[in-house]
Protein backbone atom coordinates (compact mmCIF):
# COMPACT_ATOMS: atom_id res chain seq x y z
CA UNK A 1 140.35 169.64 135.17
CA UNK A 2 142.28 168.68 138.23
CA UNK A 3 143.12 165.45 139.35
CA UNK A 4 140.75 163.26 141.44
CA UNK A 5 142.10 160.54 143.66
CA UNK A 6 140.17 158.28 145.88
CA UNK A 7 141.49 156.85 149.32
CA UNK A 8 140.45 154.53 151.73
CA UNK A 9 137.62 151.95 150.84
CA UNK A 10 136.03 154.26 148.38
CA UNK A 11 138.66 152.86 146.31
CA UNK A 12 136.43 149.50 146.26
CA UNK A 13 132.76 151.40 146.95
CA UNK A 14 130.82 151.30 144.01
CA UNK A 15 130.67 155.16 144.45
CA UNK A 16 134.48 154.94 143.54
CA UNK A 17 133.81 152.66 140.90
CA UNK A 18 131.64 154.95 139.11
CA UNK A 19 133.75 158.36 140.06
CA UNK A 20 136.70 156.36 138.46
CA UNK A 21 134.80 155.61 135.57
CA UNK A 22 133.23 159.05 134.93
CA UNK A 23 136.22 161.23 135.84
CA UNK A 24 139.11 159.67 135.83
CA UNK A 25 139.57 159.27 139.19
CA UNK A 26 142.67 157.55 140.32
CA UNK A 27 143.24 155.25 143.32
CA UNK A 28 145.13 156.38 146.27
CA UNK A 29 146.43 155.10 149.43
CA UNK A 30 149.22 157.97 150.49
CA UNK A 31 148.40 161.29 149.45
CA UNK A 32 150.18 162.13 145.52
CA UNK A 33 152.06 164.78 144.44
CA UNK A 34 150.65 168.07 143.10
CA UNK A 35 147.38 169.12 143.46
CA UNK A 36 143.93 168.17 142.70
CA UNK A 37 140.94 166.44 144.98
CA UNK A 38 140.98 163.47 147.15
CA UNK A 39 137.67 162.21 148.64
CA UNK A 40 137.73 159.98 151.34
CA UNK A 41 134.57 158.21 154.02
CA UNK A 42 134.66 160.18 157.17
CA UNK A 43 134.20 157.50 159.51
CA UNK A 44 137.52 155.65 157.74
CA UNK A 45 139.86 159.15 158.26
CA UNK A 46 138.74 159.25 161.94
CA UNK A 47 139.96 155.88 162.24
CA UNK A 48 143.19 156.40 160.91
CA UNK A 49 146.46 157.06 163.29
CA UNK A 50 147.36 160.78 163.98
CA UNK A 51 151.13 160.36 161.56
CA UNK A 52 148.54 159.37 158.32
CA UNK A 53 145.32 161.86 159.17
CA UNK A 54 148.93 164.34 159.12
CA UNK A 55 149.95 163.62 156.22
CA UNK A 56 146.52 163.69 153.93
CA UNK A 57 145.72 167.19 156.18
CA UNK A 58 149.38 168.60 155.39
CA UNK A 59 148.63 168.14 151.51
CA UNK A 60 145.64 170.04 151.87
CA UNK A 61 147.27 173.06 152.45
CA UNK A 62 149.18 173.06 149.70
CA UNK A 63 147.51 176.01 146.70
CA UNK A 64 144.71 174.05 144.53
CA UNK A 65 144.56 170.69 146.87
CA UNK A 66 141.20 170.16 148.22
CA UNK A 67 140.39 166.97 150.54
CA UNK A 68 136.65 166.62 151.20
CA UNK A 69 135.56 164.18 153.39
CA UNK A 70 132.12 162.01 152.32
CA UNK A 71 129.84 160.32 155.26
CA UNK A 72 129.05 158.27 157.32
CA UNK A 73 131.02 159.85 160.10
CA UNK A 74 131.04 158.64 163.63
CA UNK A 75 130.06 161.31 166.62
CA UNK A 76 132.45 163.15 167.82
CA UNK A 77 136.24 164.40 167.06
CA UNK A 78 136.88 164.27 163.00
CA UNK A 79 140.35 164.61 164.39
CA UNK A 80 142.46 166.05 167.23
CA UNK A 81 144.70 167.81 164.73
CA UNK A 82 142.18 170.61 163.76
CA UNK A 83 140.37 172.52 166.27
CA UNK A 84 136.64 172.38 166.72
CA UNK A 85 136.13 169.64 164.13
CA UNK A 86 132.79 167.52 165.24
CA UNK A 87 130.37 166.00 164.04
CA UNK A 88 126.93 165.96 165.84
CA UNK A 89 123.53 165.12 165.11
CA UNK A 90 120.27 167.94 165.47
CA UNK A 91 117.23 167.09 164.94
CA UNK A 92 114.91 170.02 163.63
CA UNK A 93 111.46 169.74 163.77
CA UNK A 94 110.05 172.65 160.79
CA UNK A 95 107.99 175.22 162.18
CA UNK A 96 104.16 174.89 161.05
């Protein structure tokens, strides 16, 4: 199983807590070495200055790294690093 880290204040959440406690997840405040998964609040990564959303996006790319991104998000640009990144809100009425 690959490594799980958690960043941001889903360190603290009680989300985290229990992802810690069930998997193993570790705590993280830079990205780590090697690969594995780091989960992070949406809203929190927007926030963060263009050198730090750099760094977490650059060890992405490396084989077997995933970074997924949880909600709440605010409106708008996820970041101005990646292209056409947005998040909007539709509101779909089903068809009866």
């Amino acid at each position: 199983m690959s490594q799980i880290w958690l960043a941001g204040s889903l360190r603290d959440h009680p989300r985290g807590r229990r992802l810690a406690d069930l998997a193993g997840a570790k705590l993280s405040a830079a990205p780590e070495p090697g690969s594995g998964i780091c989960l992070f609040f949406g809203n929190e990564f927007q926030k963060l200055d263009k050198a730090v959303q750099s760094e977490w996006l650059d060890w992405s790319q490396a084989p077997g790294s995933v970074f997924l991104l949880l909600p709440p998000f605010q409106l708008g640009s996820i970041t101005t690093l990646l292209d056409r990144w947005q998040t909007r809100w539709h509101l779909r009425w089903p068809d009866c």
